[in-house]
C-alpha atoms as a PDB file:
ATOM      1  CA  UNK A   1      70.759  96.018  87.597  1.00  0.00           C
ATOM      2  CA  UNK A   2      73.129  98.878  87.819  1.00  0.00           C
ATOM      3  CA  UNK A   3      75.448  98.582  91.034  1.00  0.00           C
ATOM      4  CA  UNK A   4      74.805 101.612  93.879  1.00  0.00           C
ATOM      5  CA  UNK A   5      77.900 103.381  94.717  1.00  0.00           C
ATOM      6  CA  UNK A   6      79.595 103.230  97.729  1.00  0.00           C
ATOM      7  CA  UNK A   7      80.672 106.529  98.076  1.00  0.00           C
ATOM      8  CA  UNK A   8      83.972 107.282 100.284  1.00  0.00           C
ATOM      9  CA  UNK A   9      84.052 110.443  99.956  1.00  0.00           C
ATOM     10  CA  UNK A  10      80.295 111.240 101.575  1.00  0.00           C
ATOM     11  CA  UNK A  11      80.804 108.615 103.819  1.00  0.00           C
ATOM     12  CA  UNK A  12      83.869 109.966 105.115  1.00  0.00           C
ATOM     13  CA  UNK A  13      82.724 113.500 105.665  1.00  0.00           C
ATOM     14  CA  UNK A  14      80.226 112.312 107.662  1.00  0.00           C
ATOM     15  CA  UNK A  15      82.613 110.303 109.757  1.00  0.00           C
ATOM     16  CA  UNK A  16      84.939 113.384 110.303  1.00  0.00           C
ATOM     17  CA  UNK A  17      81.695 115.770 111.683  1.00  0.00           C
ATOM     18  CA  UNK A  18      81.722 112.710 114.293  1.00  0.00           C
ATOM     19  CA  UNK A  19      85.070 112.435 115.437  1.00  0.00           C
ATOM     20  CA  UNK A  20      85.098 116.289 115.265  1.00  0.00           C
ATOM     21  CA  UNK A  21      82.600 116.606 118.099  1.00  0.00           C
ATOM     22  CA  UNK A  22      84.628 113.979 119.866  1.00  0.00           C
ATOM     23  CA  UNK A  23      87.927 115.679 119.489  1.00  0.00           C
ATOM     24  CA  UNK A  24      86.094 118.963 120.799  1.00  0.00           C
ATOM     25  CA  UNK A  25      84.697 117.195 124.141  1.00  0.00           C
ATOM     26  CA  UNK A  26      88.389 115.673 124.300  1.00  0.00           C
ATOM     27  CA  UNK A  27      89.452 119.039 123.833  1.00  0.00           C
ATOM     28  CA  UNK A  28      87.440 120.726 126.885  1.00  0.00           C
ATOM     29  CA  UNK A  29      88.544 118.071 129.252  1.00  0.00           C
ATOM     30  CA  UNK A  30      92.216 119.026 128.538  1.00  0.00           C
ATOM     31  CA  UNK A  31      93.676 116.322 125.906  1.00  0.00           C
ATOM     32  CA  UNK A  32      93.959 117.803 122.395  1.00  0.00           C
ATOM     33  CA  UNK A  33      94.662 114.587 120.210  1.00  0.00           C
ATOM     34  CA  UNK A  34      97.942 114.936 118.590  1.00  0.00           C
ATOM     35  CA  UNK A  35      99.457 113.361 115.552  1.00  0.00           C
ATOM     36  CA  UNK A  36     103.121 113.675 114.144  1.00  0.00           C
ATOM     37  CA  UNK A  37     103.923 112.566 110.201  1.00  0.00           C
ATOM     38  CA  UNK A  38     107.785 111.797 109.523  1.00  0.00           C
ATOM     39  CA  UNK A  39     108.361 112.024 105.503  1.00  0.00           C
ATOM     40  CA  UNK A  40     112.283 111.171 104.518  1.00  0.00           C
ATOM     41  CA  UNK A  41     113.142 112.444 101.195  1.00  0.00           C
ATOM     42  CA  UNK A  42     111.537 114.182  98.336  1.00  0.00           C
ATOM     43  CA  UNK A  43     108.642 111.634  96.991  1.00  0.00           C
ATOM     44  CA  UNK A  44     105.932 113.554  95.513  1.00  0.00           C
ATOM     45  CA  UNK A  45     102.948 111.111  96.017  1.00  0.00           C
ATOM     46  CA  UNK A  46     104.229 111.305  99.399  1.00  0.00           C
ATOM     47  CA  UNK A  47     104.075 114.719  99.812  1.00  0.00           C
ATOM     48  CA  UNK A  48     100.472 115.075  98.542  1.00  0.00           C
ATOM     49  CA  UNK A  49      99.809 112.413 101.334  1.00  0.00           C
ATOM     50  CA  UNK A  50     101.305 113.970 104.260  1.00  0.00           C
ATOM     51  CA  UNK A  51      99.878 117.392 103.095  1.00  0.00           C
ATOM     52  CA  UNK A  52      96.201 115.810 102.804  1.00  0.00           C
ATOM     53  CA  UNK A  53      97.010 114.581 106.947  1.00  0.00           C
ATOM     54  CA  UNK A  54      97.966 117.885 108.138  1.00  0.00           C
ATOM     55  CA  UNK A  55      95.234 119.586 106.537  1.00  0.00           C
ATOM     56  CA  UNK A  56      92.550 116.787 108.036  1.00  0.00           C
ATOM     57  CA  UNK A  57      94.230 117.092 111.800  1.00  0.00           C
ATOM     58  CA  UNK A  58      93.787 121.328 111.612  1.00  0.00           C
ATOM     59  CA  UNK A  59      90.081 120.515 109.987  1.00  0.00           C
ATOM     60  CA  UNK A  60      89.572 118.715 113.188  1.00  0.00           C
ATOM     61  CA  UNK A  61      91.197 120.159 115.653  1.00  0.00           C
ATOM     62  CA  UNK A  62      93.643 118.031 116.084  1.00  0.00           C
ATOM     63  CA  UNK A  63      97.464 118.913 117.154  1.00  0.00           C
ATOM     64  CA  UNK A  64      99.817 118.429 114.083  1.00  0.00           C
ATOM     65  CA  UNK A  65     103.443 118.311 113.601  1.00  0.00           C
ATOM     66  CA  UNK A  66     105.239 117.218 110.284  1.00  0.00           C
ATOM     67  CA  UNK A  67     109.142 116.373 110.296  1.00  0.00           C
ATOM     68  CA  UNK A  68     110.116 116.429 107.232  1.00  0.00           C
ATOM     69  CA  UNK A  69     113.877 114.994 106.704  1.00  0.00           C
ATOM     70  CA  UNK A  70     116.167 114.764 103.755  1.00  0.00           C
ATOM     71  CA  UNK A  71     116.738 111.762 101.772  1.00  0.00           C
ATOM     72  CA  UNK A  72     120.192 111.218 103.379  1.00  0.00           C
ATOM     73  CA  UNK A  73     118.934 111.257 106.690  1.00  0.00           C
ATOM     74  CA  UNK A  74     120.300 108.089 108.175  1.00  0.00           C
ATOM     75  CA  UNK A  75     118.170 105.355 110.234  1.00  0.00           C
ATOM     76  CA  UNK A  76     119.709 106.560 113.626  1.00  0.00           C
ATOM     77  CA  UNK A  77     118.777 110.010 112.992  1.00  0.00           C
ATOM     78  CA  UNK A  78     115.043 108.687 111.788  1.00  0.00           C
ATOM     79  CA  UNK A  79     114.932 106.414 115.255  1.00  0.00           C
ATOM     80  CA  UNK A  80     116.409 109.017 117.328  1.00  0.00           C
ATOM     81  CA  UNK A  81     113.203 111.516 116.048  1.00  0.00           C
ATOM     82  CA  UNK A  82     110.697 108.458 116.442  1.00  0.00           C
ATOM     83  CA  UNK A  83     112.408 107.484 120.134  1.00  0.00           C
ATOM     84  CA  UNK A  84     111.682 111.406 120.984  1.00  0.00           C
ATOM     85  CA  UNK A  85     108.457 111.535 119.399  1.00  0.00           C
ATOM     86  CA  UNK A  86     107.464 108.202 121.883  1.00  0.00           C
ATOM     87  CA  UNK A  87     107.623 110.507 124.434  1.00  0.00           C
ATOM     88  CA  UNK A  88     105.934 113.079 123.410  1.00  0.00           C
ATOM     89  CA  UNK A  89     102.949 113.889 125.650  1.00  0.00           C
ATOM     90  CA  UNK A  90     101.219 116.477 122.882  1.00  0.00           C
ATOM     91  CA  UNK A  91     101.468 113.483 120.510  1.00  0.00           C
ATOM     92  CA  UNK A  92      98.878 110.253 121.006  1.00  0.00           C
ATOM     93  CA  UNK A  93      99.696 109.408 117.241  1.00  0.00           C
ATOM     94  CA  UNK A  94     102.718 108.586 115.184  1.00  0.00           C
ATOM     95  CA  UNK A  95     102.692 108.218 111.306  1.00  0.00           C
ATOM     96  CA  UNK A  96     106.093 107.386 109.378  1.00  0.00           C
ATOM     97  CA  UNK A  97     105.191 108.251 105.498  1.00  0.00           C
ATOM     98  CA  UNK A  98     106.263 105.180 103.312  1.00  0.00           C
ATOM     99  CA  UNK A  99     108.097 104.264 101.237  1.00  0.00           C
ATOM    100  CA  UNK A 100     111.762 105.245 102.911  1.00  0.00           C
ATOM    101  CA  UNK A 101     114.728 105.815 100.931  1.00  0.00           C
ATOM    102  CA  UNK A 102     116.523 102.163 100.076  1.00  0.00           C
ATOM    103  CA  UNK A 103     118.935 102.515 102.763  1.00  0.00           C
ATOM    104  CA  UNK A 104     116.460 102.481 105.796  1.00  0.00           C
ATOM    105  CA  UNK A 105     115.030  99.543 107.330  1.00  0.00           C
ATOM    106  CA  UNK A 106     111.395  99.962 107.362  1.00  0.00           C
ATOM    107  CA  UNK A 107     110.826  97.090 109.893  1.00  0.00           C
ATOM    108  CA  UNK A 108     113.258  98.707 112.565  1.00  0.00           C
ATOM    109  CA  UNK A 109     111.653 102.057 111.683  1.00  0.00           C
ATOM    110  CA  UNK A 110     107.999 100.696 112.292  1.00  0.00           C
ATOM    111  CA  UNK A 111     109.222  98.474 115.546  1.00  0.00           C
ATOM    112  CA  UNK A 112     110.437 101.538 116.974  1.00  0.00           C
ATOM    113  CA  UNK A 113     107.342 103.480 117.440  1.00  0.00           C
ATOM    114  CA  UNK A 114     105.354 102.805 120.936  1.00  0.00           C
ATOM    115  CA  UNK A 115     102.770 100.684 119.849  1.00  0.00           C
ATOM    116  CA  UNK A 116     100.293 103.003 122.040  1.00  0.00           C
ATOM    117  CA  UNK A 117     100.981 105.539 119.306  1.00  0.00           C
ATOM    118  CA  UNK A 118     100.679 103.187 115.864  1.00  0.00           C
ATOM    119  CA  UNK A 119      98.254 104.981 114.139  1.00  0.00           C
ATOM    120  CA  UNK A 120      98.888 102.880 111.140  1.00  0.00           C
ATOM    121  CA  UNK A 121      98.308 100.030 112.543  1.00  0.00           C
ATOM    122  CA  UNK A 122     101.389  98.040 111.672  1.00  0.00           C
ATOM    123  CA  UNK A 123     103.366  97.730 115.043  1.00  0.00           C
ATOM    124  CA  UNK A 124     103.951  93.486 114.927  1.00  0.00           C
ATOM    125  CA  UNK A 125     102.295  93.995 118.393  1.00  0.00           C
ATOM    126  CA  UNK A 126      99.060  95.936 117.274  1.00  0.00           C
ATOM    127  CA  UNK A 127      98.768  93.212 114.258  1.00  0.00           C
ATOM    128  CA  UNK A 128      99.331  90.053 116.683  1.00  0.00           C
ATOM    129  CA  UNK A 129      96.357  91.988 118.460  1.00  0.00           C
ATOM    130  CA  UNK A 130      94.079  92.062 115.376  1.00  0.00           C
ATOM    131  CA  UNK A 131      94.736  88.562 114.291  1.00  0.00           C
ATOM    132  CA  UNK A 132      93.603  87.513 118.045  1.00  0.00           C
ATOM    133  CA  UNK A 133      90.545  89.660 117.937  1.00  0.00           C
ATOM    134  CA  UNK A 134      92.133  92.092 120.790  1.00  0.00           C
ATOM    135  CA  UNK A 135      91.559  95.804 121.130  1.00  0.00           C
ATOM    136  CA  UNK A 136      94.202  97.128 118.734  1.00  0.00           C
ATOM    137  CA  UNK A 137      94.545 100.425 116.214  1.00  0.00           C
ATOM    138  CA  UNK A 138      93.279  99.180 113.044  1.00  0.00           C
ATOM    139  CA  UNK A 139      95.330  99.376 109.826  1.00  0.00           C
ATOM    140  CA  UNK A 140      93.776 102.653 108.409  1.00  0.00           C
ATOM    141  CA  UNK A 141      92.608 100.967 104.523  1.00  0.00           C
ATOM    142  CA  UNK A 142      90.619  97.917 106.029  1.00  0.00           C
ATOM    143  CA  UNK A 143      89.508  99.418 108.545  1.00  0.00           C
ATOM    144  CA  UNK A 144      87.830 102.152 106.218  1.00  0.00           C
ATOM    145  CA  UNK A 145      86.525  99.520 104.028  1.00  0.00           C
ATOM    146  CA  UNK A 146      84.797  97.538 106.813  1.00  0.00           C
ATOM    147  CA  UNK A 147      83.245 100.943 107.872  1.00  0.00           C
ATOM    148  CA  UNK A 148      81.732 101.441 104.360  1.00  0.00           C
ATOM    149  CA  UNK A 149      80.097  97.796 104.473  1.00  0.00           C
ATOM    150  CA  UNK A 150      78.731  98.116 107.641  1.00  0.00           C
ATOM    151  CA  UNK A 151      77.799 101.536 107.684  1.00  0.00           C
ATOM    152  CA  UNK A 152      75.437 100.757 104.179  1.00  0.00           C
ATOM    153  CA  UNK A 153      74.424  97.364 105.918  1.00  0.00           C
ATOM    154  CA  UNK A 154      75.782  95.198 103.526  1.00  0.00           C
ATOM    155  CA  UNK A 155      75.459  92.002 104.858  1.00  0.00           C
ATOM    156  CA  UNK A 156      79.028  89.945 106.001  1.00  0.00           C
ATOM    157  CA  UNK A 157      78.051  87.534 108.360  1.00  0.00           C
ATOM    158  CA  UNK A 158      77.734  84.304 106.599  1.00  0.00           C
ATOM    159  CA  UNK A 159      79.091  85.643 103.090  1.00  0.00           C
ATOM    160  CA  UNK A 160      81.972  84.545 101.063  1.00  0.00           C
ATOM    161  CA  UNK A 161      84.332  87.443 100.841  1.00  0.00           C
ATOM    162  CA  UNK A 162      87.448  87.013  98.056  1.00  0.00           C
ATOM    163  CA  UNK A 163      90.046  88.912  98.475  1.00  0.00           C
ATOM    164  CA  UNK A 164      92.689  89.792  95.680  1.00  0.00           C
ATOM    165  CA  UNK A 165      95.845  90.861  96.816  1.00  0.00           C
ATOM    166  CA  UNK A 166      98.465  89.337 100.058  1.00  0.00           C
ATOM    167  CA  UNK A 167      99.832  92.813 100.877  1.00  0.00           C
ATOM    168  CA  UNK A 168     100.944  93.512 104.837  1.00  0.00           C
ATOM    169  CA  UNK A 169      98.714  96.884 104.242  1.00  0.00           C
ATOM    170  CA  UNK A 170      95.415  96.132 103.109  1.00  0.00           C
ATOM    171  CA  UNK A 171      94.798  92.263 101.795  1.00  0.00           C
ATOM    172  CA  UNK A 172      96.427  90.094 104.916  1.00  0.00           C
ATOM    173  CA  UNK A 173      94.413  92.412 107.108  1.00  0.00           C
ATOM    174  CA  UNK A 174      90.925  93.011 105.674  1.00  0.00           C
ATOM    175  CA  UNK A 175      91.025  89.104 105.057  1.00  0.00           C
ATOM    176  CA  UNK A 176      91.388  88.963 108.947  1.00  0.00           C
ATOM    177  CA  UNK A 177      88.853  91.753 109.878  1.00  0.00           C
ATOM    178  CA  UNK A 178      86.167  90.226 107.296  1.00  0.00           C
ATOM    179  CA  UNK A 179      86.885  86.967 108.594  1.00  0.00           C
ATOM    180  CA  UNK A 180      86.179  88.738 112.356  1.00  0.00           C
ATOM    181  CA  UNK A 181      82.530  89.327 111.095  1.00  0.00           C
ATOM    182  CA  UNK A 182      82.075  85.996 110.179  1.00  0.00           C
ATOM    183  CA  UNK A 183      82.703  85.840 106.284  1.00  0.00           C
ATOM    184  CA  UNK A 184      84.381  82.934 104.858  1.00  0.00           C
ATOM    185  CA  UNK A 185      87.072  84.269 103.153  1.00  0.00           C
ATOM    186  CA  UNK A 186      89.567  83.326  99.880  1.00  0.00           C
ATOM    187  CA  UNK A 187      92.540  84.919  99.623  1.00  0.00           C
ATOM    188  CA  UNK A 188      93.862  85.295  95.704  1.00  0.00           C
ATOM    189  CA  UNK A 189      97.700  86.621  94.801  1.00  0.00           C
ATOM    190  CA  UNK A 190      99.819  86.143  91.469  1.00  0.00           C
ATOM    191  CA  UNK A 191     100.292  82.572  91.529  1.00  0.00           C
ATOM    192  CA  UNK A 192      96.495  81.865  92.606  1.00  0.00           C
ATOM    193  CA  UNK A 193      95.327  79.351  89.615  1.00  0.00           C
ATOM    194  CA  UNK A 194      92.058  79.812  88.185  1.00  0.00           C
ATOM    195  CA  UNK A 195      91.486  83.343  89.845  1.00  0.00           C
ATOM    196  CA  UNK A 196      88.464  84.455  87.494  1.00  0.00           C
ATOM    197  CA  UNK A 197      86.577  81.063  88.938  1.00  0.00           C
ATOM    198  CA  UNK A 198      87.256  81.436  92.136  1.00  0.00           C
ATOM    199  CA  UNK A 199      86.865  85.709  92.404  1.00  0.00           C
ATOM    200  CA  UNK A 200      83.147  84.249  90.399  1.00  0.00           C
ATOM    201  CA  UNK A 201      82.414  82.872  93.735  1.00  0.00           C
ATOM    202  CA  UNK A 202      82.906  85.672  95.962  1.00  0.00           C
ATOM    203  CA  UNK A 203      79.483  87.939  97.438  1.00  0.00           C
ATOM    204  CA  UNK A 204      81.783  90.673  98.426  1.00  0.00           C
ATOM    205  CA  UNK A 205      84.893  91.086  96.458  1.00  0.00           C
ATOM    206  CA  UNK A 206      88.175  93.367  97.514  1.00  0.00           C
ATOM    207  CA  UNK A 207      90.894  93.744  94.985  1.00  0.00           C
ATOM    208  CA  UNK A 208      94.042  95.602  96.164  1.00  0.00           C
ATOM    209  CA  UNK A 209      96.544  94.526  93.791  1.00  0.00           C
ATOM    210  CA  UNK A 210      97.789  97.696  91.731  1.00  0.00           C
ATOM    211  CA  UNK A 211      97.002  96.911  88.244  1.00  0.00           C
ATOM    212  CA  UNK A 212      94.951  98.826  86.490  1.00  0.00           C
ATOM    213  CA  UNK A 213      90.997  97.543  85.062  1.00  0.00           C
ATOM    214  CA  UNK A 214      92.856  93.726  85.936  1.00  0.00           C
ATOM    215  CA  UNK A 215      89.138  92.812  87.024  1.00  0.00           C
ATOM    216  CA  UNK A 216      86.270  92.527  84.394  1.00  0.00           C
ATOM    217  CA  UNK A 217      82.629  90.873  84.284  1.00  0.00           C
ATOM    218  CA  UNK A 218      84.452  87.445  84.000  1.00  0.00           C
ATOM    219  CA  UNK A 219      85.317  88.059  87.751  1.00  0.00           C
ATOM    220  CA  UNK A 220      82.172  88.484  89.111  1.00  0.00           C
ATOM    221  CA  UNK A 221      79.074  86.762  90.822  1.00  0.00           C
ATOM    222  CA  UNK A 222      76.222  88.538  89.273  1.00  0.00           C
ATOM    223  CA  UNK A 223      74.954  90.577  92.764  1.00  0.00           C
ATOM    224  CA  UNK A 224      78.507  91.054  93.992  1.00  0.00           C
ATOM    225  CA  UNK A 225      79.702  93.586  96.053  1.00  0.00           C
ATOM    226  CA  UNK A 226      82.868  95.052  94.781  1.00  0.00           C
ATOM    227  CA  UNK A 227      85.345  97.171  96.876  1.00  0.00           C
ATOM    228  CA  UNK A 228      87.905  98.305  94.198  1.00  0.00           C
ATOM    229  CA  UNK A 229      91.365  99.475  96.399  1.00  0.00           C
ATOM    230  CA  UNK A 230      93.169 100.059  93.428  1.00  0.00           C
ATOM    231  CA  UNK A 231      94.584 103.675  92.496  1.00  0.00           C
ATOM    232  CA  UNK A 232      96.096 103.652  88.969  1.00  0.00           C
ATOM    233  CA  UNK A 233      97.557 106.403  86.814  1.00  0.00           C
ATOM    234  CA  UNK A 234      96.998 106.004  82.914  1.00  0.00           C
ATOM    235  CA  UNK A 235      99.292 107.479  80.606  1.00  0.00           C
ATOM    236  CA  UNK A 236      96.007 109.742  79.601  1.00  0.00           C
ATOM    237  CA  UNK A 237      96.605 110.892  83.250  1.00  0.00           C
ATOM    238  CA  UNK A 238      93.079 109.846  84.537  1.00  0.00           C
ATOM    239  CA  UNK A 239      93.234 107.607  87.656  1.00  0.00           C
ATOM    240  CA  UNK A 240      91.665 104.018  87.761  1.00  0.00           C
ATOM    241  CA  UNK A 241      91.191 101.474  89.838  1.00  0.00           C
ATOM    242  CA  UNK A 242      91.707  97.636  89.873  1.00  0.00           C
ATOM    243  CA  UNK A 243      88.725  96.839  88.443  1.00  0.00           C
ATOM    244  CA  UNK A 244      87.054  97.902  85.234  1.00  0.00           C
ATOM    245  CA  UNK A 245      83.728  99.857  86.197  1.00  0.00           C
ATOM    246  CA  UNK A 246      81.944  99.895  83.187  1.00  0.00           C
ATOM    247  CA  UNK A 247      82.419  96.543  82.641  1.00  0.00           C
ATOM    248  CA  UNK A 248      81.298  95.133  85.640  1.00  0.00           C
ATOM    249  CA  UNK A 249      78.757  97.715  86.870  1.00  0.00           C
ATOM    250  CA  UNK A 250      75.558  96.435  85.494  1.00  0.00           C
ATOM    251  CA  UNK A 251      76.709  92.577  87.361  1.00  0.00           C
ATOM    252  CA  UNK A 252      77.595  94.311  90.636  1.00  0.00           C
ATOM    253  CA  UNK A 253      74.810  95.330  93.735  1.00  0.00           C
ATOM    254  CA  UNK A 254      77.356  97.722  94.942  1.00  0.00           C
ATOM    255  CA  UNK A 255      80.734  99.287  93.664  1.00  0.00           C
ATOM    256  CA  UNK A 256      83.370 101.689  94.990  1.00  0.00           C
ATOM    257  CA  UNK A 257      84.018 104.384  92.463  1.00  0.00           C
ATOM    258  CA  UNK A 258      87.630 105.353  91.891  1.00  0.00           C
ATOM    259  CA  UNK A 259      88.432 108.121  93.040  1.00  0.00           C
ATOM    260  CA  UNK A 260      86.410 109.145  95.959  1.00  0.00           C
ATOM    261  CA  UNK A 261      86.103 105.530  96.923  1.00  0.00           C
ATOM    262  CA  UNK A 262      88.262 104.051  99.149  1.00  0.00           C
ATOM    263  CA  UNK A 263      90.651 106.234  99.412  1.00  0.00           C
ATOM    264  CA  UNK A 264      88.852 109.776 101.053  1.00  0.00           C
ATOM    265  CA  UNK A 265      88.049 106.449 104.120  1.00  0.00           C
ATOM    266  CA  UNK A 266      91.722 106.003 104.614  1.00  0.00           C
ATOM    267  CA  UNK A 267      92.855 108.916 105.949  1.00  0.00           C
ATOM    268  CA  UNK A 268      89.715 109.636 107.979  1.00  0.00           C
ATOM    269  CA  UNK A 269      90.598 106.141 109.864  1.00  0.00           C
ATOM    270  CA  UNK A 270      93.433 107.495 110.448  1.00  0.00           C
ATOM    271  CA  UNK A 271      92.054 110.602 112.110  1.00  0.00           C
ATOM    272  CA  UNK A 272      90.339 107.938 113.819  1.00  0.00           C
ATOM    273  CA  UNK A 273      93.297 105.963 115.302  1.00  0.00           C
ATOM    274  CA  UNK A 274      94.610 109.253 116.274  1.00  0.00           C
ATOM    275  CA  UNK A 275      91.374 110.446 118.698  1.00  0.00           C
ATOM    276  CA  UNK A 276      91.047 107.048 120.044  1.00  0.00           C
ATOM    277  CA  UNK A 277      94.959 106.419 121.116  1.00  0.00           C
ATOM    278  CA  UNK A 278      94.346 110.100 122.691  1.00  0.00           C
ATOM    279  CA  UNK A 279      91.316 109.103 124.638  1.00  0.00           C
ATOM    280  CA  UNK A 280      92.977 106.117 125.646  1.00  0.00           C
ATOM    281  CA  UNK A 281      96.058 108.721 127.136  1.00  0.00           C
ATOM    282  CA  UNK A 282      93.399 110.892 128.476  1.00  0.00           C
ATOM    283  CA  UNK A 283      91.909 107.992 130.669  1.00  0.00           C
ATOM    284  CA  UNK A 284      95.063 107.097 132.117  1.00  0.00           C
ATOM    285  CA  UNK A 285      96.322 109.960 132.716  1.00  0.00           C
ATOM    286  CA  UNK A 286      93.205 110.563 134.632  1.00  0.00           C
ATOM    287  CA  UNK A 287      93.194 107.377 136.353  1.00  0.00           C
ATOM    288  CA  UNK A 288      96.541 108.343 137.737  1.00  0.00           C
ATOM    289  CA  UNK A 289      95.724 111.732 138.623  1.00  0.00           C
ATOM    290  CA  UNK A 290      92.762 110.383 140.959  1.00  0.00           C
ATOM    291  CA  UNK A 291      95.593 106.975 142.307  1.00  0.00           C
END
């Protein structure tokens, strides 16, 4: 058995042609979805990031403004441009690149944006909403991953789903979103004791802990399906993931390749967010209109 690929980057194309048609229809009835990126300070990776957002918001259609402020820009100046950006009416979406220079608060930075307009998902009030099963704006990494298992109709009802890595970003929530299509689900971190046993047990298996090829074949349930989060930079240059491919391909029904895996579904979730928090302003503000 050789594992089929899940392929992000197809899958996301695909999923952009959608929301493209729905932006356009959004478009005609007046509301033009809108999303703003704030990057503080001179990060490269973070650059490439924010870049890679504008360019997918023009692709669609979308409205697209990037602030981008200088490493010494202080937390009132950062929450005086996020208080402004709040109310914004051309902007349904709100995006504040991380990491942030040391002497920002992130917390105060990501509590400050109207949780109407958390694309990302990590507004305390939009992840008290997914924890409860409430309509909320996903966090944009899970919620690309649980498109890419349902939309190949890999089974989750009923599975066991293991889940490597506690982060706030991707393995607290996906454990919460696979456990919302009924998976039983183990959560594994860095003190977890006898991780290769227990990741043995899982039928779909995330890892999202930054370490590059840290899962092999002794990880994994012959007929697993493996969703590799993991984005890795060898000194060679070349970019792995979490887990070891060739070693655990010919075990695995289904892998994520890395790249073009997850990470292509990340940002398109967040082009997403973006269209649905600007429907959502486009139905009230027509529900007022007609009051």
């Amino acid at each position: 058995m050789t594992a089929q690929l899940l392929n992000g980057q197809a899958l996301s194309q695909t999923i952009r042609e959608e929301i493209k048609q729905q932006a356009a229809r959004l478009i005609e009835q007046g509301t033009r979805p809108g999303l703003a990126v704030v990057i503080v300070g001179d990060d490269p990776a973070s650059h490439v990031y924010v870049n890679s957002k504008h360019k997918a918001c023009l692709e669609l259609g979308f409205y697209s403004e990037v602030h981008r402020l200088a490493e010494q820009t202080s937390q009132e100046e950062l929450l005086d441009l996020v208080g402004r950006l709040n109310a914004q009416a051309t902007i349904h979406g709100i995006l504040v690149q991380l990491p942030l220079p040391s002497h920002i608060d992130e917390k105060a930075v990501i509590d400050a944006i109207a949780v109407e307009k958390d694309v990302d998902g990590f507004h305390p009030v939009s992840v008290g909403n997914m924890v409860l099963g409430d309509e909320s704006l996903l966090p944009c990494t899970p919620a690309g991953i649980m498109e890419m298992l349902k939309r190949n109709d890999i089974p989750i009802a009923g599975k066991h789903a293991v889940v490597i890595g506690r982060s706030n970003i991707v393995g607290k929530p996906i454990s919460l979103l696979l456990q919302r299509e009924h998976a039983t689900v183990t959560m594994c971190h860095s003190r977890t004791q006898h991780i290769e046993e227990l990741s043995r047990m899982a039928d779909i298996l995330v890892v999202a802990i930054g370490k590059a090829h840290f899962v092999n074949r002794s990880f994994i349930k012959p007929g697993a399906v493996v969703i590799d989060v993991g984005m890795n930079r060898l000194e060679n240059g070349k970019l792995v993931g979490d887990v070891d491919t060739d070693d655990v391909k010919e075990l695995c029904s289904w892998i994520t390749p890395v790249p073009r895996g997850v990470g292509p579904m990340t940002i398109t979730m967040l082009m997403s967010n973006t269209l649905k928090s600007a429907e959502r302003f486009h139905r009230l503000a027509k529900a007022l209109a007609q009051a």
